[in-house]
Protein backbone atom coordinates (compact mmCIF):
# COMPACT_ATOMS: atom_id res chain seq x y z
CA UNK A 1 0.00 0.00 0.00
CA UNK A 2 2.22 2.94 -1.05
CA UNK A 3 1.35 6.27 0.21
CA UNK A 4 2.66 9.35 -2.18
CA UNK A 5 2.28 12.90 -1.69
CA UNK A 6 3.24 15.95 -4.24
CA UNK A 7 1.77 19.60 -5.37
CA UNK A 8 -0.20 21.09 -8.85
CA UNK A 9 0.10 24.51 -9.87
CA UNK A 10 -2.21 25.25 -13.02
CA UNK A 11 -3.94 28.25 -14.16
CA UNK A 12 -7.56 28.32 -13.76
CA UNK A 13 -9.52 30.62 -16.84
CA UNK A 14 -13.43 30.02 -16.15
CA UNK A 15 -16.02 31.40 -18.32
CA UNK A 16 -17.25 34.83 -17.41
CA UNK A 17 -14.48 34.95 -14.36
CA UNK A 18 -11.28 36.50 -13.94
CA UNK A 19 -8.58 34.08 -14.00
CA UNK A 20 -6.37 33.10 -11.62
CA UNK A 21 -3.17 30.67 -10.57
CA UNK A 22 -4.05 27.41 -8.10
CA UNK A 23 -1.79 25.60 -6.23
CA UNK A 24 -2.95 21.79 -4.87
CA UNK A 25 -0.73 20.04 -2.36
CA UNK A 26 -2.19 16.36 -2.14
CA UNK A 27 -1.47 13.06 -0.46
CA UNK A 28 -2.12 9.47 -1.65
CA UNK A 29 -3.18 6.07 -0.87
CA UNK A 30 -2.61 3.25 -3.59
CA UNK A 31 -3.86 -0.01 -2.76
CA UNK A 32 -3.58 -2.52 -5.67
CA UNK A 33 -5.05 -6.61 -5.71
CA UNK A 34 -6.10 -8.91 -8.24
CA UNK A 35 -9.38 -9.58 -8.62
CA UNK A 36 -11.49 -11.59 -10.90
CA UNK A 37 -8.39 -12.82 -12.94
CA UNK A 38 -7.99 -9.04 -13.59
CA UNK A 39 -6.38 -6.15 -11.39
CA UNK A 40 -7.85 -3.42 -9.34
CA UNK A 41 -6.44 -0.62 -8.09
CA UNK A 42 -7.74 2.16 -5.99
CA UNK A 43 -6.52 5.28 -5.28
CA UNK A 44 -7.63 7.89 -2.36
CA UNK A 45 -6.36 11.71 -2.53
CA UNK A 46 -7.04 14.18 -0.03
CA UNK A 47 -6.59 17.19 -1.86
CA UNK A 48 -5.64 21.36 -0.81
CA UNK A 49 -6.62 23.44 -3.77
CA UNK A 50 -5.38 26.94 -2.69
CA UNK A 51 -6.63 30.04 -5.20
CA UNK A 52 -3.68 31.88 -4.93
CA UNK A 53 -5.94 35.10 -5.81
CA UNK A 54 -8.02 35.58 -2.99
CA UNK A 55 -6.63 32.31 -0.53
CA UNK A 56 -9.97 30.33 -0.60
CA UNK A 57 -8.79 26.56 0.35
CA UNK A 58 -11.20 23.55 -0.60
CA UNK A 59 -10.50 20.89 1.08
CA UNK A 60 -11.58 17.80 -1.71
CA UNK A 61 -11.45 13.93 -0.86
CA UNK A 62 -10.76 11.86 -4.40
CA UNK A 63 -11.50 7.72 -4.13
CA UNK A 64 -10.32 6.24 -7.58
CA UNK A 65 -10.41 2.97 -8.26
CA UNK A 66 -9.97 0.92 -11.77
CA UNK A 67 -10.62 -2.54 -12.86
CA UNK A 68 -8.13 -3.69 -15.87
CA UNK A 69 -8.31 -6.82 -17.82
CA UNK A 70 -6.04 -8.35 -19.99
CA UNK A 71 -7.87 -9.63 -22.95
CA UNK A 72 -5.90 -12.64 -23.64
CA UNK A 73 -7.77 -14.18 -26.31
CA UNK A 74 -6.73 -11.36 -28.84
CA UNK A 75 -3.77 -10.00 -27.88
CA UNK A 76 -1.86 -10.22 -24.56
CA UNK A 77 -0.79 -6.00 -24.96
CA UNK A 78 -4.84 -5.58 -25.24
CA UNK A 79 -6.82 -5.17 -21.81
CA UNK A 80 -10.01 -3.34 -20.83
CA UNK A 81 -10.21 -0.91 -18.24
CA UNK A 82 -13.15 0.11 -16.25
CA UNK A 83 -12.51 3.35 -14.26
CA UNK A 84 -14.98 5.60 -11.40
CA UNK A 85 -14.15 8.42 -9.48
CA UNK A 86 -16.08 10.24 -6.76
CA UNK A 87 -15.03 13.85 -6.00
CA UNK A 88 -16.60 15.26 -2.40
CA UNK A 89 -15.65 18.70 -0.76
CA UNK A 90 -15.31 18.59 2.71
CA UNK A 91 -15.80 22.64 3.14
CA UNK A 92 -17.64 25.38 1.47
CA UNK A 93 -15.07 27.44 -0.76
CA UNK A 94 -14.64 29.56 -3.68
CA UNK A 95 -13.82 26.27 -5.85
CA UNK A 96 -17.67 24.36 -4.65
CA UNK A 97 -19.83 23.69 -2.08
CA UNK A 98 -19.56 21.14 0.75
CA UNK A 99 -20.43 17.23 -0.18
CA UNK A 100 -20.78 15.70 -3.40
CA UNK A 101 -19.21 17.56 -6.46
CA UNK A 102 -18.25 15.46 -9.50
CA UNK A 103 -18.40 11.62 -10.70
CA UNK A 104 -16.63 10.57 -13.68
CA UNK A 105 -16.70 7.27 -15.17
CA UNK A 106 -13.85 5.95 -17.59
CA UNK A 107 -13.86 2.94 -20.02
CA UNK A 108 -11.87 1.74 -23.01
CA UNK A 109 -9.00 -0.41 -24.29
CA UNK A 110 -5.16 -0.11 -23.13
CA UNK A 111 -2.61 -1.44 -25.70
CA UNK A 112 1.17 -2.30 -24.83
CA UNK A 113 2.99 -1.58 -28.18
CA UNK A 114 6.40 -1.92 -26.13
CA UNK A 115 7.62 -1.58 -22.61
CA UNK A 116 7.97 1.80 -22.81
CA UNK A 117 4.82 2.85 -25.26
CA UNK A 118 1.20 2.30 -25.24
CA UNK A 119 -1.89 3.63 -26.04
CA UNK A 120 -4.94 4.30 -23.98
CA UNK A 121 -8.35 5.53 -26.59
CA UNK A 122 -11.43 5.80 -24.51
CA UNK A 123 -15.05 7.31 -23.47
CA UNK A 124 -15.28 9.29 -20.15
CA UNK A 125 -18.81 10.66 -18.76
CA UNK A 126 -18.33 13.37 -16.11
CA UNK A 127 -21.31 14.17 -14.31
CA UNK A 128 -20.28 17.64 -12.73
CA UNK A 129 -22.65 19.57 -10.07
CA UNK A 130 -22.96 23.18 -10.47
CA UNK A 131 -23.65 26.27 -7.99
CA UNK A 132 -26.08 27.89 -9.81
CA UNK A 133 -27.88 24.43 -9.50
CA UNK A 134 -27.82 23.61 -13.53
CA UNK A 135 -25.45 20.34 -13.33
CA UNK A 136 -23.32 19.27 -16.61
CA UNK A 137 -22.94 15.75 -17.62
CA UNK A 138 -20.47 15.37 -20.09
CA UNK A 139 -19.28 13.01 -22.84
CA UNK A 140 -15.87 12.71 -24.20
CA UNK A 141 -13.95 10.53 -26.64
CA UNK A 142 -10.10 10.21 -24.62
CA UNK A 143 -6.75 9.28 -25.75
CA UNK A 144 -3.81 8.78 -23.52
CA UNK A 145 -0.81 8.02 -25.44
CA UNK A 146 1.98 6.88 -22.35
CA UNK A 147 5.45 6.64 -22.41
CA UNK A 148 8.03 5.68 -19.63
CA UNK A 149 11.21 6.89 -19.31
CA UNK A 150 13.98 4.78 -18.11
């Protein structure tokens, strides 16, 4: 169970808003098993997102987990992944309101080409809830193309 910590610093440009810089220490749980002649893995992130404008901090809990499955019978680079993630704020803040703030759900194919390369095409739906009280659900075609340095 490896535990990880690190920092994001992005700039944030909403619609309508002035923009502004973020900064988002976080902390991590991995946990990883097999399961169902698969693997699952789940991840949990407590996360600080800091607007560096005006100092608002949300306080945001993150549980991950994915379900991958090595398709055998076609290819063994070719699995399946299955992915959900739950997003909850555990304050009120200038970034959302307390409890239950976004669920996205992740599915496609993962292909080995070689140790160091593969490719990831997929469909994520991100349900997202909104202040004003008019949620956005989302649909997305997704390509992750990953490499590893050694």
């Amino acid at each position: 169970m490896p535990a990880s910590g690190s920092e994001t610093n992005d700039w944030i440009d909403p619609l309508n808003k002035p923009s502004f810089q973020e900064s988002r220490p976080y902390q991590d749980l991995f946990i990883k098993v097999p399961l169902f002649e698969g693997k699952m893995l789940s991840r949990t992130r407590f996360e600080q997102r800091i607007n560096q404008a005006n100092g608002s901090l949300g306080l945001r809990a993150r549980e991950w987990i994915q379900y991958t499955h090595t398709l055998e019978l076609i290819s063994d680079q070719l699995s399946l992944y299955l992915v959900d993630e739950v997003i909850l704020y555990l304050n009120n803040n200038s970034f959302g309101r307390s409890g239950f703030s976004e669920n996205r759900v992740l599915t496609g194919l993962s292909y080995q080409f070689t140790t160091n390369l593969g490719l990831d095409p997929g469909y994520l739906g991100q349900y997202v809830v909104n202040r004003s009280g008019r949620d956005l659900f989302t649909h997305n075609l997704s390509a992750n193309l990953r490499y590893a340095f050694e």
